[in-house]
C-alpha atoms as a PDB file:
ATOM      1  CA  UNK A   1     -28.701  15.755  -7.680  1.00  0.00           C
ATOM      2  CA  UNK A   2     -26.570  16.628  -4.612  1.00  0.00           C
ATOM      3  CA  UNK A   3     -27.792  20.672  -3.088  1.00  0.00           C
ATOM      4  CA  UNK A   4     -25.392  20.093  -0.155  1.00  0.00           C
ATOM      5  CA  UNK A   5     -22.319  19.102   0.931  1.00  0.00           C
ATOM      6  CA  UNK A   6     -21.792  16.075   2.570  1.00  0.00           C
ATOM      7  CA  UNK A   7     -18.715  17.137   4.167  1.00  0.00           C
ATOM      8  CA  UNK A   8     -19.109  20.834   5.018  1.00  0.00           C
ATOM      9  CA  UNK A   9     -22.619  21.552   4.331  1.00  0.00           C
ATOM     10  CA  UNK A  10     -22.444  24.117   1.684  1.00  0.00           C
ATOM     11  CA  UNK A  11     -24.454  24.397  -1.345  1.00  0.00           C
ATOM     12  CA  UNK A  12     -23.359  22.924  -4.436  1.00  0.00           C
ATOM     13  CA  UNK A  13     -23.721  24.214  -8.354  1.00  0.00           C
ATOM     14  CA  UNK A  14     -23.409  21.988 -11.301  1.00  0.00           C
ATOM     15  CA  UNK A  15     -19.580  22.316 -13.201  1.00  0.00           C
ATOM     16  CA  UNK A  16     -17.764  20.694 -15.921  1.00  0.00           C
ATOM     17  CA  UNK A  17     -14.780  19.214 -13.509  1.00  0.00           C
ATOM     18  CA  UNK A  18     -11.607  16.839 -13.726  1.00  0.00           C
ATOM     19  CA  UNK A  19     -11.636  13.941 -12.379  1.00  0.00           C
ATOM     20  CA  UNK A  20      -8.817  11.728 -11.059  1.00  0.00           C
ATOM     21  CA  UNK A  21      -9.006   8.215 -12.017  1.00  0.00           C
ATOM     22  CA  UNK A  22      -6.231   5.093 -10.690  1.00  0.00           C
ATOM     23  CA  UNK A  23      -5.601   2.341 -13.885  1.00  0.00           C
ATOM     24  CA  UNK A  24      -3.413  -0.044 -11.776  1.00  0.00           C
ATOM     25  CA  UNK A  25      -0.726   2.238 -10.883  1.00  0.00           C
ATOM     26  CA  UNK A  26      -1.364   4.901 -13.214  1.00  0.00           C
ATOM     27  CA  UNK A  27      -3.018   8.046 -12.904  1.00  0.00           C
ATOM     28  CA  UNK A  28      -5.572   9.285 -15.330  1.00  0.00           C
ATOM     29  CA  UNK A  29      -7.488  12.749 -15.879  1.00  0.00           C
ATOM     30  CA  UNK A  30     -11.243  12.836 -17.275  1.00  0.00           C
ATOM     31  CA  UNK A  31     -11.863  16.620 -18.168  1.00  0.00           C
ATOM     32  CA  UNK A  32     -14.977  17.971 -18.086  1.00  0.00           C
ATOM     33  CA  UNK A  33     -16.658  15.687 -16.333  1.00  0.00           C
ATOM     34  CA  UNK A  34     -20.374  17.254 -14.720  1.00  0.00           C
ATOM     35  CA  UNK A  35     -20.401  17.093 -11.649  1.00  0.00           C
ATOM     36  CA  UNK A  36     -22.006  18.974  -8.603  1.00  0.00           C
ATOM     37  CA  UNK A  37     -19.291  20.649  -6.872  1.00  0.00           C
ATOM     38  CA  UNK A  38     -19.258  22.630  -3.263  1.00  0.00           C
ATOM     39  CA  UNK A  39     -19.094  26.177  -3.426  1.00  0.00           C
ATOM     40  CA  UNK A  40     -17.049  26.125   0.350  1.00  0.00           C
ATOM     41  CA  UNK A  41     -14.362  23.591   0.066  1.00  0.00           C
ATOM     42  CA  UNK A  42     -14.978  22.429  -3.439  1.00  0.00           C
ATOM     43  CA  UNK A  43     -15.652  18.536  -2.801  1.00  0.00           C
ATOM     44  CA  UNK A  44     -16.968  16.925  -6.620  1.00  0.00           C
ATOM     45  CA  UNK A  45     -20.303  14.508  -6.533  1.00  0.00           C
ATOM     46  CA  UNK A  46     -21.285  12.517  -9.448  1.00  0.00           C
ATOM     47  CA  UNK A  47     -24.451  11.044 -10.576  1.00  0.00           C
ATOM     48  CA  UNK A  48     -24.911   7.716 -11.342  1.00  0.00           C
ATOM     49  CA  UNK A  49     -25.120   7.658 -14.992  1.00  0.00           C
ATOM     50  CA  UNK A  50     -21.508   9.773 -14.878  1.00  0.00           C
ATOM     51  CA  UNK A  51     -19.926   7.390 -12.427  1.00  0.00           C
ATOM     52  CA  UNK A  52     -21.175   4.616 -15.331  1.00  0.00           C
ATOM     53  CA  UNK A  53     -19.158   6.166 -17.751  1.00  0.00           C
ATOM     54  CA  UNK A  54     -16.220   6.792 -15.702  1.00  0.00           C
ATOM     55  CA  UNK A  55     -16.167   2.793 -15.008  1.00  0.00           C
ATOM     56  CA  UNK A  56     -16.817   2.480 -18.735  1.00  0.00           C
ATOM     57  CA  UNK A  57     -13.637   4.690 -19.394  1.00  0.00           C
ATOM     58  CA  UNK A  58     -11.927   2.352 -16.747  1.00  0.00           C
ATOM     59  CA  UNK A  59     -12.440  -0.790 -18.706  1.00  0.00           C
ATOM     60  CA  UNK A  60     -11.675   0.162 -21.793  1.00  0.00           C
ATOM     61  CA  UNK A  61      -9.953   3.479 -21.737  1.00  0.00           C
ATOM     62  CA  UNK A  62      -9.907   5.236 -25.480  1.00  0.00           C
ATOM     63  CA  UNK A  63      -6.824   6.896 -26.494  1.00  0.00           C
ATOM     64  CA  UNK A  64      -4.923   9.648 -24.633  1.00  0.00           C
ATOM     65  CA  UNK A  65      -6.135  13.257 -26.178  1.00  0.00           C
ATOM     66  CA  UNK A  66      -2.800  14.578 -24.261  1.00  0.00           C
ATOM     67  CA  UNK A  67      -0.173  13.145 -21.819  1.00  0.00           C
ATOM     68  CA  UNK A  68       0.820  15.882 -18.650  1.00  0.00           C
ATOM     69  CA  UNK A  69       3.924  14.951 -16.033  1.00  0.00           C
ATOM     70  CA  UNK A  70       2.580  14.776 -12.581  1.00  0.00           C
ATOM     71  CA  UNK A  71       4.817  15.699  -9.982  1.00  0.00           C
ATOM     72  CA  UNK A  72       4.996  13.093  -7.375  1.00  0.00           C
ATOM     73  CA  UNK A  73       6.341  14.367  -3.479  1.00  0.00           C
ATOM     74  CA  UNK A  74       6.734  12.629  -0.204  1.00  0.00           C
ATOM     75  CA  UNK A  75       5.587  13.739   3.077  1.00  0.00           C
ATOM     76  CA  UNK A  76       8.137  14.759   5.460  1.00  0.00           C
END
């Protein structure tokens, strides 16, 4: 369990989040993943059991529940 921020120092509560995961060159969403998230700038942490199933997911990802366009910009 993570109380405070690495980054910023603020506390943290637990929430369902999404989180971003890279397959090769694609981009895939994991909703509501828990996760302990900063109440000041709203960095995620993961335990280590959810981190396990996020690899799991990785290896052998189940089908799609929905497909979303992401826009993609570049910097100027």
């Amino acid at each position: 369990m993570v109380t405070r921020c690495y980054l910023c120092g603020g506390k943290t509560v637990r929430k369902a989040v999404t989180a971003e995961n890279w397959w090769g060159d694609s981009l895939a969403l994991v909703e509501n993943v828990p996760g302990w998230v900063c109440e000041e700038c709203g960095e995620a942490y993961f335990d280590a059991e959810t981190c396990k199933q996020l690899d799991r997911l990785r290896e052998a990802s189940p089908p799609a529940q929905r497909t979303i366009e992401v826009p993609v910009y570049l910097f100027p």
